[in-house]
C-alpha atoms as a PDB file:
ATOM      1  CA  UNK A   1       0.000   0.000   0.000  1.00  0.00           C
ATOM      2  CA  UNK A   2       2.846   2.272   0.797  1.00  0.00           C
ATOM      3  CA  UNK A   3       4.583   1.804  -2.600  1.00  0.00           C
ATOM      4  CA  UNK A   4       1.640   2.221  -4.557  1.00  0.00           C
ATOM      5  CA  UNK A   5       1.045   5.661  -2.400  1.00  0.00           C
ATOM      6  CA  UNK A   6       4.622   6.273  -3.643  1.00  0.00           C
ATOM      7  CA  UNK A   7       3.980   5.422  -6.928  1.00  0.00           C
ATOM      8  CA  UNK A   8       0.648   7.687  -6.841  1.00  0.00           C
ATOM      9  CA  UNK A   9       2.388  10.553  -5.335  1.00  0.00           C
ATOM     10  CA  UNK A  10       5.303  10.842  -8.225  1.00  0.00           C
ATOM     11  CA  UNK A  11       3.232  10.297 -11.117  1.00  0.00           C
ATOM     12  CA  UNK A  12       1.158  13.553 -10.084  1.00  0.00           C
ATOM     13  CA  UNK A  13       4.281  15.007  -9.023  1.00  0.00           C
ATOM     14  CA  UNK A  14       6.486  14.360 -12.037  1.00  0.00           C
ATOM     15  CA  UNK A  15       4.062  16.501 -14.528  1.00  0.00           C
ATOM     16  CA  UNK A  16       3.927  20.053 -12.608  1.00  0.00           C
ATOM     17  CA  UNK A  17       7.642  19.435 -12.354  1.00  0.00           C
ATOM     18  CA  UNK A  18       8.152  19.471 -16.161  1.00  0.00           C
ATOM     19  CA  UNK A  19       5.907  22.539 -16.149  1.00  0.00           C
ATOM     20  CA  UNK A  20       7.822  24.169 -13.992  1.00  0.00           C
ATOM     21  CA  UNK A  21      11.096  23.443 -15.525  1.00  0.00           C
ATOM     22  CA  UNK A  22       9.580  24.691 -18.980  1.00  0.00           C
ATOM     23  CA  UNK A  23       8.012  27.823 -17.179  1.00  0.00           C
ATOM     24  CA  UNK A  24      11.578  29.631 -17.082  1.00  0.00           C
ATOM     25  CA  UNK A  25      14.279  30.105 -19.122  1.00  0.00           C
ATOM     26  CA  UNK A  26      17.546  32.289 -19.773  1.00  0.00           C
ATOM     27  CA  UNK A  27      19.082  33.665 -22.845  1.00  0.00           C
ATOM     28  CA  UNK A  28      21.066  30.941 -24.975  1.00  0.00           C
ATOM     29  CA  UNK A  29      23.010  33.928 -27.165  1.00  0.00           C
ATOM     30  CA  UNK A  30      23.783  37.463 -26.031  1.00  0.00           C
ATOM     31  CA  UNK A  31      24.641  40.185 -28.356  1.00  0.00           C
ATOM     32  CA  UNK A  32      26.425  43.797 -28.279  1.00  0.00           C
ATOM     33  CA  UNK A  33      26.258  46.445 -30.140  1.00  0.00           C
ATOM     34  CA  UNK A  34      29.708  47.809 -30.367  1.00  0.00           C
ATOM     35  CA  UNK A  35      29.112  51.101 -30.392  1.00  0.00           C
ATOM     36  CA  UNK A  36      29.472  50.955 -26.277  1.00  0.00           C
ATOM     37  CA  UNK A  37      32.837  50.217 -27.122  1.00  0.00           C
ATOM     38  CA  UNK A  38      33.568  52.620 -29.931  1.00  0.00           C
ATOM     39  CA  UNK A  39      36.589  54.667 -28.792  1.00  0.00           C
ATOM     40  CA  UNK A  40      38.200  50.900 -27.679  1.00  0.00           C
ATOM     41  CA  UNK A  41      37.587  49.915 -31.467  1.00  0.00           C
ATOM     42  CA  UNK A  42      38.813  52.418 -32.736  1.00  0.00           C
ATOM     43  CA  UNK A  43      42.492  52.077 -30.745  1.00  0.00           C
ATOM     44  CA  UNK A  44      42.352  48.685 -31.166  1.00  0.00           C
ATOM     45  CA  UNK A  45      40.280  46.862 -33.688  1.00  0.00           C
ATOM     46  CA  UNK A  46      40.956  43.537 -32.790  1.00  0.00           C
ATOM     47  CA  UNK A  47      42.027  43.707 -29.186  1.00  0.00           C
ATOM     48  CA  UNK A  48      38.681  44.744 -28.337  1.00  0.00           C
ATOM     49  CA  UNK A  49      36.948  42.498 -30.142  1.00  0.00           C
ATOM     50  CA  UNK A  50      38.711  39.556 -28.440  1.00  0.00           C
ATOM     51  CA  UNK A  51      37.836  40.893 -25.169  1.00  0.00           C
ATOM     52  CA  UNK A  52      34.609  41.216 -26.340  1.00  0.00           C
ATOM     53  CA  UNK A  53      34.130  38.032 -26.921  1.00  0.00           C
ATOM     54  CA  UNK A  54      35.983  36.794 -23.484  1.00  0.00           C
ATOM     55  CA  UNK A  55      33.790  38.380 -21.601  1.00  0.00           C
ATOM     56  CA  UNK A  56      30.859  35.953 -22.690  1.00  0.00           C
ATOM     57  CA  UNK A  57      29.160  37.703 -25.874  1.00  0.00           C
ATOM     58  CA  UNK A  58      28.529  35.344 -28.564  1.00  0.00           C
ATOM     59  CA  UNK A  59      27.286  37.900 -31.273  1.00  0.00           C
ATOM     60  CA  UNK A  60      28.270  41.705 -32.199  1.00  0.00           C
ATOM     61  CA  UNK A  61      25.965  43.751 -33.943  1.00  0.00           C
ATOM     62  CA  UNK A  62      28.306  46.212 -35.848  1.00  0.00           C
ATOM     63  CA  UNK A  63      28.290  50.418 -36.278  1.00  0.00           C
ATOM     64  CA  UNK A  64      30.761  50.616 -38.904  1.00  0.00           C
ATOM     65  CA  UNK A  65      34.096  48.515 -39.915  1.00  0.00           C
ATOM     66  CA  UNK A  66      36.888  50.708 -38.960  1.00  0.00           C
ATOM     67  CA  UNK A  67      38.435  50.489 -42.324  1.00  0.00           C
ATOM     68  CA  UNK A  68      38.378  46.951 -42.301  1.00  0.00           C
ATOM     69  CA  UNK A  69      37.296  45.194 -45.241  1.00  0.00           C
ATOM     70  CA  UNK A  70      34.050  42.256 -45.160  1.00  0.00           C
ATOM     71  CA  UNK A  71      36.753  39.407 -45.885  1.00  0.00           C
ATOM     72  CA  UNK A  72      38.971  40.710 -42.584  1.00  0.00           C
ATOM     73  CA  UNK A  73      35.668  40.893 -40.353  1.00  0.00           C
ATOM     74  CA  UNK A  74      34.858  37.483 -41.061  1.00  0.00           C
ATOM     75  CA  UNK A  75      37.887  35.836 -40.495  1.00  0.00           C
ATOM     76  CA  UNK A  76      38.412  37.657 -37.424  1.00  0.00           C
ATOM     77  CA  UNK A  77      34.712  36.963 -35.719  1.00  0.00           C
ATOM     78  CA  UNK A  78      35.644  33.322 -37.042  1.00  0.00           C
ATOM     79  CA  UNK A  79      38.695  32.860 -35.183  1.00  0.00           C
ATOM     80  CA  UNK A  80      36.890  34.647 -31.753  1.00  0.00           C
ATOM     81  CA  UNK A  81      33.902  31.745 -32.184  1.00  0.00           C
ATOM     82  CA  UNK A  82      31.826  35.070 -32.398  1.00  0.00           C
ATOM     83  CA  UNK A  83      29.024  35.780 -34.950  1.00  0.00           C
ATOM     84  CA  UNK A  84      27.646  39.115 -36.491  1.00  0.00           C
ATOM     85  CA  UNK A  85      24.188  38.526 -36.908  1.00  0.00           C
ATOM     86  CA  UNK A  86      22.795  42.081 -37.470  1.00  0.00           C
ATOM     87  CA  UNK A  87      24.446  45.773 -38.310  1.00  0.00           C
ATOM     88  CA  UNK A  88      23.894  49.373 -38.183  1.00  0.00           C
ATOM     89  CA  UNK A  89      23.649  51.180 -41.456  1.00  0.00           C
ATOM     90  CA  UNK A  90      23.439  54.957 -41.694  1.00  0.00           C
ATOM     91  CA  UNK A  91      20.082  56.271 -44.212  1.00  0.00           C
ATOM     92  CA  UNK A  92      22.998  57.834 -46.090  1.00  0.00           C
ATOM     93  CA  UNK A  93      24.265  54.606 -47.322  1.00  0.00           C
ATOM     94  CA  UNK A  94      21.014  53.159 -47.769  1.00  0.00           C
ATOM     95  CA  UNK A  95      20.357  55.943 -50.042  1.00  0.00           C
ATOM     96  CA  UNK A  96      23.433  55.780 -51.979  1.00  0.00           C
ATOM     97  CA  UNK A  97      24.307  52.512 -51.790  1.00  0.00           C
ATOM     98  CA  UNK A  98      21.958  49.964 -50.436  1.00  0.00           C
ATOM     99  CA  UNK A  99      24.015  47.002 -52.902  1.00  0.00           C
ATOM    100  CA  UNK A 100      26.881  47.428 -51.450  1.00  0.00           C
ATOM    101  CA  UNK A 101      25.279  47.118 -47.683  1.00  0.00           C
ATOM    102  CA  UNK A 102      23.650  44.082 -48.973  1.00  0.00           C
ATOM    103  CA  UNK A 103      27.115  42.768 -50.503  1.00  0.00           C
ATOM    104  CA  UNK A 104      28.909  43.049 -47.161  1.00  0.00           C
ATOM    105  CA  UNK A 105      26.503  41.629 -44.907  1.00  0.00           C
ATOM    106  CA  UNK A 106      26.295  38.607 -46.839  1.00  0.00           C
ATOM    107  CA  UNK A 107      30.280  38.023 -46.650  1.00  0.00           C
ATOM    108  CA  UNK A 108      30.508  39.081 -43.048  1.00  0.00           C
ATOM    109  CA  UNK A 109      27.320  36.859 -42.259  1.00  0.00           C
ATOM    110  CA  UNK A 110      24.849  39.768 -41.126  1.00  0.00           C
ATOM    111  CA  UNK A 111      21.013  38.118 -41.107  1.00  0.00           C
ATOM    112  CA  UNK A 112      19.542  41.681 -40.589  1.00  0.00           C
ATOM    113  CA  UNK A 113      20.363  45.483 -41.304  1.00  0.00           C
ATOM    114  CA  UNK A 114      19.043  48.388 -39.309  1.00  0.00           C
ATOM    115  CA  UNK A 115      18.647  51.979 -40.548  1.00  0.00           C
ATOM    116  CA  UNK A 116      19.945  53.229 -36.515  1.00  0.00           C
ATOM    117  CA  UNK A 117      18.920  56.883 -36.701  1.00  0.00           C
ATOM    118  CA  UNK A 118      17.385  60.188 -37.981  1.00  0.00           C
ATOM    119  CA  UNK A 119      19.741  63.253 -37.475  1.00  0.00           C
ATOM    120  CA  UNK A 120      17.943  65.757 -36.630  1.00  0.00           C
ATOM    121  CA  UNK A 121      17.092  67.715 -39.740  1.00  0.00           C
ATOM    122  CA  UNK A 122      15.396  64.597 -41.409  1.00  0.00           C
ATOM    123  CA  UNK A 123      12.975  64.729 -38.935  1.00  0.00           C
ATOM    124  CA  UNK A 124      11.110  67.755 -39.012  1.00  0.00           C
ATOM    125  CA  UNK A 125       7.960  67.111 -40.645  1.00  0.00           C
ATOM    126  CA  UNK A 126       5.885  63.768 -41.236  1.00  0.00           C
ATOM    127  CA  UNK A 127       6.257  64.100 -45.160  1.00  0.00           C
ATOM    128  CA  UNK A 128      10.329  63.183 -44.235  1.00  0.00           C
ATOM    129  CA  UNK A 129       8.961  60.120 -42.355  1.00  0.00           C
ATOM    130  CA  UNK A 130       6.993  59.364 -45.741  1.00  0.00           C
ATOM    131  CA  UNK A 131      10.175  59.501 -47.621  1.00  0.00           C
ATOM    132  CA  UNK A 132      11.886  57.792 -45.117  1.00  0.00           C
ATOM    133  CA  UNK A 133       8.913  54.787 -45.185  1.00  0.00           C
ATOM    134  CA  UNK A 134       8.953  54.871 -48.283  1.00  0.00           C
ATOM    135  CA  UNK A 135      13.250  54.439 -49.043  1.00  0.00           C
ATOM    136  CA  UNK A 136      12.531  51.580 -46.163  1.00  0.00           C
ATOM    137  CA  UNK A 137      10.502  49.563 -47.951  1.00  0.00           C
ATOM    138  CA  UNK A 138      12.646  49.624 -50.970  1.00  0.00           C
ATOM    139  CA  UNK A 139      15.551  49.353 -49.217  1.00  0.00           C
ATOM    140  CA  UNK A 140      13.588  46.174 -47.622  1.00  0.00           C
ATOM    141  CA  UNK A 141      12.587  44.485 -50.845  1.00  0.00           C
ATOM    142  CA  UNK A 142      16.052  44.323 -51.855  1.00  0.00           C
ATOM    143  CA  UNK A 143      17.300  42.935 -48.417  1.00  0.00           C
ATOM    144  CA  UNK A 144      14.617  40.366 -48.657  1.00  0.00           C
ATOM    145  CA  UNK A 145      15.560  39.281 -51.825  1.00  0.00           C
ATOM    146  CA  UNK A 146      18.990  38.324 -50.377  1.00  0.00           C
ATOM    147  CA  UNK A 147      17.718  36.459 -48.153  1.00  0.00           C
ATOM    148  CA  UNK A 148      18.299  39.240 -45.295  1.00  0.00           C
ATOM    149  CA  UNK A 149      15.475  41.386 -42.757  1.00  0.00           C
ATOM    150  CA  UNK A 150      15.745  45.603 -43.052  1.00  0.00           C
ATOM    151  CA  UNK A 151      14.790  46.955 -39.519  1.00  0.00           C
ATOM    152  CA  UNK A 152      14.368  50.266 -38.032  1.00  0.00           C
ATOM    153  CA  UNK A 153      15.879  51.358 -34.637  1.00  0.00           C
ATOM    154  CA  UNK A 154      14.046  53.841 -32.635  1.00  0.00           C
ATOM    155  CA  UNK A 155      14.978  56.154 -29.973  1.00  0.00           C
ATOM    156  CA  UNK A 156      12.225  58.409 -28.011  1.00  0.00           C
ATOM    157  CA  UNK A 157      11.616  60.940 -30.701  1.00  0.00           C
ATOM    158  CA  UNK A 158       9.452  59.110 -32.833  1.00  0.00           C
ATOM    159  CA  UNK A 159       7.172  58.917 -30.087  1.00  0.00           C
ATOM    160  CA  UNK A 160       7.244  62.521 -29.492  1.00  0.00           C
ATOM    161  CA  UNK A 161       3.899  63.505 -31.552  1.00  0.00           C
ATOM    162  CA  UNK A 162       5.226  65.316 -34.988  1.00  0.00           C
ATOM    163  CA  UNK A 163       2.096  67.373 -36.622  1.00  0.00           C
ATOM    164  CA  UNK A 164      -0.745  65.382 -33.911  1.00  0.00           C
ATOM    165  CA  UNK A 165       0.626  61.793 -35.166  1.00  0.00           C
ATOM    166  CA  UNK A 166       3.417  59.616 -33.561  1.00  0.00           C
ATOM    167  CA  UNK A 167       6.134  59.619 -36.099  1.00  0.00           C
ATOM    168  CA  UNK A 168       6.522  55.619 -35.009  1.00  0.00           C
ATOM    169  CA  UNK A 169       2.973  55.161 -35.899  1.00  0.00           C
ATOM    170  CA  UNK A 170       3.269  56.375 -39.179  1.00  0.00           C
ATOM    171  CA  UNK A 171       6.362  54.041 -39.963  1.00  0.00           C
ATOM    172  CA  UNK A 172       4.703  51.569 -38.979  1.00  0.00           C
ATOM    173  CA  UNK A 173       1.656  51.808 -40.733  1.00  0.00           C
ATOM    174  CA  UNK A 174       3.360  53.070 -44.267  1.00  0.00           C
ATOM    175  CA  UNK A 175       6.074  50.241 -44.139  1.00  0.00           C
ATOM    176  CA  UNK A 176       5.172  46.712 -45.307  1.00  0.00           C
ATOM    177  CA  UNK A 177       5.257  45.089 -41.996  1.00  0.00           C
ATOM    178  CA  UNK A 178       7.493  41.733 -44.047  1.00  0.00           C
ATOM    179  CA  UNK A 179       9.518  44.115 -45.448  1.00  0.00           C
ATOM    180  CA  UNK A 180      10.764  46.350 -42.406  1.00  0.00           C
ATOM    181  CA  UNK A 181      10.728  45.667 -39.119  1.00  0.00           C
ATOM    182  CA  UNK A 182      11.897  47.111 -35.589  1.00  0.00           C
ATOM    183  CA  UNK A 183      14.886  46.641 -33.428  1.00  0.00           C
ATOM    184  CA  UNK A 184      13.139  48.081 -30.540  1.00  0.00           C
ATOM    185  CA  UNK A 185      15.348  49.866 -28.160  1.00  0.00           C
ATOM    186  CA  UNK A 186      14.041  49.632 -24.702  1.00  0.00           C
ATOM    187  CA  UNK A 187      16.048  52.233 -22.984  1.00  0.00           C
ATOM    188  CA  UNK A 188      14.588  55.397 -25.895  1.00  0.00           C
ATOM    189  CA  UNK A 189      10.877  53.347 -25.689  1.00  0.00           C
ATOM    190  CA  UNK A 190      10.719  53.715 -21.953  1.00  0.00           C
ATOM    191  CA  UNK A 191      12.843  57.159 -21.792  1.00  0.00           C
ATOM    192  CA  UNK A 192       9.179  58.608 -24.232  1.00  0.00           C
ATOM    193  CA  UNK A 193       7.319  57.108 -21.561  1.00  0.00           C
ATOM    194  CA  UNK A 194       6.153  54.011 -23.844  1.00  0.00           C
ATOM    195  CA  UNK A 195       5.379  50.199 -22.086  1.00  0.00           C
ATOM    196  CA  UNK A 196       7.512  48.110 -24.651  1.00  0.00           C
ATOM    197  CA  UNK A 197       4.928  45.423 -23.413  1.00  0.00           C
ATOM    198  CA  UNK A 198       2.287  47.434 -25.064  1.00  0.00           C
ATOM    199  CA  UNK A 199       4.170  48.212 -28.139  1.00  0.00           C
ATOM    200  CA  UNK A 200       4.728  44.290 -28.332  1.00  0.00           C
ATOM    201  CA  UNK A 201       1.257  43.777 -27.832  1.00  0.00           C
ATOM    202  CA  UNK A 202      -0.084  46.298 -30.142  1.00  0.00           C
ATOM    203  CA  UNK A 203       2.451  45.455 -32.843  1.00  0.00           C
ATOM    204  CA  UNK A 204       2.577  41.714 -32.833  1.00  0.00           C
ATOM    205  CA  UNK A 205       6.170  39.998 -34.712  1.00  0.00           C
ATOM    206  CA  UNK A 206       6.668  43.409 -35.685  1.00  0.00           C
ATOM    207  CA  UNK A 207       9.765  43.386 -33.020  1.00  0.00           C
ATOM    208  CA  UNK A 208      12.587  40.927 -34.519  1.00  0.00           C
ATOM    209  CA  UNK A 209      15.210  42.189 -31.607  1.00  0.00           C
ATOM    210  CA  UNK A 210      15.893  44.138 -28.463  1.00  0.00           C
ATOM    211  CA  UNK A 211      18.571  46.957 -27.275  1.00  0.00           C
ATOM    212  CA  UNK A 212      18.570  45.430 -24.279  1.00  0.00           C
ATOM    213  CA  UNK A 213      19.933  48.585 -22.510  1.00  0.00           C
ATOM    214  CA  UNK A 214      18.555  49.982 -18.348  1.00  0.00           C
ATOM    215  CA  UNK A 215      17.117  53.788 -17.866  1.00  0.00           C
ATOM    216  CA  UNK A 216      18.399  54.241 -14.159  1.00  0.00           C
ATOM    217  CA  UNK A 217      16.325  55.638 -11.318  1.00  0.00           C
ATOM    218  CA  UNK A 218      17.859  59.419 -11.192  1.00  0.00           C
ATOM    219  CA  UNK A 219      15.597  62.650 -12.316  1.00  0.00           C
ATOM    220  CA  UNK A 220      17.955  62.581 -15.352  1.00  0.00           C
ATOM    221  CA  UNK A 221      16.679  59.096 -16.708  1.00  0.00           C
ATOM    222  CA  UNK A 222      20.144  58.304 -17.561  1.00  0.00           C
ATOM    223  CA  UNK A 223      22.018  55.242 -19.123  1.00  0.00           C
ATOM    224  CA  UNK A 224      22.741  52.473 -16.651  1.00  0.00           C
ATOM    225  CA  UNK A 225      23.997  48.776 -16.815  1.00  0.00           C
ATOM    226  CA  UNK A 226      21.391  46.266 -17.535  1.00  0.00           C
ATOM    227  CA  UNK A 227      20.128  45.182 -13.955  1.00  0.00           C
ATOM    228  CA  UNK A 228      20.796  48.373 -12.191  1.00  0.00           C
ATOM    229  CA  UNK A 229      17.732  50.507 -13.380  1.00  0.00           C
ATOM    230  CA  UNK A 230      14.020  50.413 -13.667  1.00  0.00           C
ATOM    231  CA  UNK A 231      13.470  48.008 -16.569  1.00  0.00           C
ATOM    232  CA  UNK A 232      11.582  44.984 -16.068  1.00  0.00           C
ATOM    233  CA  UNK A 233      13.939  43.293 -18.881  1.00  0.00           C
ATOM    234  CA  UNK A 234      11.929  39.738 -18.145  1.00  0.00           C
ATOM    235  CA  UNK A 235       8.746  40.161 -18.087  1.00  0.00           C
ATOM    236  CA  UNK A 236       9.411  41.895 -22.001  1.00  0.00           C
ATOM    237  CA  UNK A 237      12.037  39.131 -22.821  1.00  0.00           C
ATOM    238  CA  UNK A 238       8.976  36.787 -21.933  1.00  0.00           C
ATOM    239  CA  UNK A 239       6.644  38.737 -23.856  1.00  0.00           C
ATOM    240  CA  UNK A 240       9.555  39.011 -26.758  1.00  0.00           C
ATOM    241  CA  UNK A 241       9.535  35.355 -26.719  1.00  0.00           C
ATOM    242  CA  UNK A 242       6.238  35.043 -27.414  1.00  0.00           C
ATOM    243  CA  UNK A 243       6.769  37.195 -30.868  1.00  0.00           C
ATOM    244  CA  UNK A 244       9.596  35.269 -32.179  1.00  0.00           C
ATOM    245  CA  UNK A 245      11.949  38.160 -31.093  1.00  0.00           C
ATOM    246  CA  UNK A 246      15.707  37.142 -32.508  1.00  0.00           C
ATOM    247  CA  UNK A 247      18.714  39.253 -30.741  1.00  0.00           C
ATOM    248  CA  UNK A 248      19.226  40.553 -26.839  1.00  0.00           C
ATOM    249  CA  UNK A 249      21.662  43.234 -27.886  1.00  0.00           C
ATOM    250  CA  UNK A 250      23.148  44.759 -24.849  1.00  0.00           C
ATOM    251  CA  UNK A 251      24.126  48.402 -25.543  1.00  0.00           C
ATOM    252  CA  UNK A 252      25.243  51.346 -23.346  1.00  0.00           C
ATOM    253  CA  UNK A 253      25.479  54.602 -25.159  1.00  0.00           C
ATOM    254  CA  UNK A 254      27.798  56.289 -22.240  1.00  0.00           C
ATOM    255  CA  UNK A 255      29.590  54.448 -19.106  1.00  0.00           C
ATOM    256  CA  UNK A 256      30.907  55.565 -16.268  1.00  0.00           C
ATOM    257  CA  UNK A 257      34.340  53.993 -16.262  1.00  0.00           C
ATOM    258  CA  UNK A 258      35.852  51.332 -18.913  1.00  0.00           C
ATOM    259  CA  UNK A 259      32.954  50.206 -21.091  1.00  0.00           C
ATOM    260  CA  UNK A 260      34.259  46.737 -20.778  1.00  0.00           C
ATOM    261  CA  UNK A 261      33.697  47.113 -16.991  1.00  0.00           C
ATOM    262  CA  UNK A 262      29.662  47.934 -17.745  1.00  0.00           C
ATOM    263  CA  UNK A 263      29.705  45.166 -19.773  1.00  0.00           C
ATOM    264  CA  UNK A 264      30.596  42.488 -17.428  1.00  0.00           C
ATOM    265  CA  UNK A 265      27.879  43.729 -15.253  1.00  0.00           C
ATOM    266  CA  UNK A 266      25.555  43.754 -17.666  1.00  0.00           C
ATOM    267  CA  UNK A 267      26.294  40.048 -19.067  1.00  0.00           C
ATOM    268  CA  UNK A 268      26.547  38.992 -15.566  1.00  0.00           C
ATOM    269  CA  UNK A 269      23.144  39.889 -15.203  1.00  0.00           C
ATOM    270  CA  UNK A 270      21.194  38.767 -18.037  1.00  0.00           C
ATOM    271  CA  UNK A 271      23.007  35.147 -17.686  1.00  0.00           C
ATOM    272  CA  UNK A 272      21.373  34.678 -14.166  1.00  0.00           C
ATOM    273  CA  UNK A 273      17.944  36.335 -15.315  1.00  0.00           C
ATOM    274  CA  UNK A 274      14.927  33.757 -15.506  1.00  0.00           C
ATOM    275  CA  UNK A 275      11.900  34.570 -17.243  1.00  0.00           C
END
């Protein structure tokens, strides 16, 4: 009677164990964008690259090649065990030369370019957007045709209403939602006072990957490493998950000490997170 009680008491056990298990998980690849470590790259190409990689990153996300050519990059992310998944391409070069973007990603491996920002003059009026929409979707077509995903990056002003509409609104509704899609920068979405849970929600598999980068608790609403601020990174990770959202791109834009330093933290932290 006693074994069969066992017996009972596991098999009802053994099932909301599994669910448990499956309830969680943690990141299996974490990226950077290497822009937090800009003036390093600059100095020293490789050498920061390596350390880059030794501190735990498994992918880069690039903001230009330092004068390095495709063929260089690839070899040199191949020796670290490190892949370049996505990139950063300025709207000038998109304009100008969206081939040769396209050319270069496929040697160095990239699976996604981003247009990363607006300077300021191309973004007074919502008939710029339009253009902007409109280059995007060409730009995206071509991409797609490579076999690669065109994405938009966003930082708070597109939520800052331009003419009574949301520039980001407009984007999104005058883009092909196949052709161009968003790398959805948490730190900017929360610094405009935006839920990225919401935008998830209201945008579903628009979102492909994350800046995974903290807003700390100060009047100023200032950069921080991931962990130390107000973000709730896993209950949008889980969300994220949900969407088919690729890349966790850590990425601080300013550090108080060696950007290698905020790093660490940062890595440390989203290893241990559970969500």
């Amino acid at each position: 009677m006693n074994s069969r009680r066992l017996f009972l008491a596991q098999s009802v056990a053994l099932p909301f164990l599994n669910v448990r298990s499956l309830a969680s998980r943690r990141l299996e690849k974490i990226s950077v964008q290497l822009y937090t470590v800009r003036n390093e790259m600059a100095k020293d190409f490789e050498g920061s690259l390596r350390k880059i990689a030794e501190l735990g990153f498994k992918q880069v996300e690039f903001a230009g090649y330092y004068n390095r050519t495709p063929q260089q990059i690839r070899a040199l992310l191949d020796s670290l065990g490190v892949e370049s998944p996505s990139a950063h391409v300025p709207i000038q070069a998109l304009r100008t030369d969206p081939a040769g973007a396209i050319e270069t990603a496929k040697v160095i491996g990239h699976r996604y370019l981003i247009c990363p920002y607006l300077e300021p003059a191309e973004r007074k009026s919502l008939a710029q957007y339009r253009e902007h929409a409109a280059l995007f979707n060409k730009v995206g077509a071509m991409c797609r045709k490579a076999g690669i995903q065109f994405g938009y990056h966003n930082h708070d002003f597109e939520f800052q209403a331009l003419e009574g509409k949301l520039p980001m609104d407009l984007l999104l509704t005058e883009t092909d939602k196949n052709l161009v899609r968003i790398e959805l920068d948490l730190y900017w979405t929360v610094k405009a006072k935006q839920d990225p849970v919401s935008f998830l929600q209201k945008n579903p598999g628009r979102v492909f990957a994350f800046h995974v980068k903290d807003h700390d608790n100060t009047p100023r609403g200032y950069f921080t490493e991931v962990g130390r601020g107000i973000i709730d990174f896993g209950k949008i990770f889980k969300v994220g998950q949900t969407q088919g959202v690729d890349l966790h791109i850590v990425e601080q834009d300013q550090t108080p000490g060696s950007p290698f330093d905020s790093l660490k933290i940062s890595i440390d932290y989203l290893k241990r997170l559970e969500y």
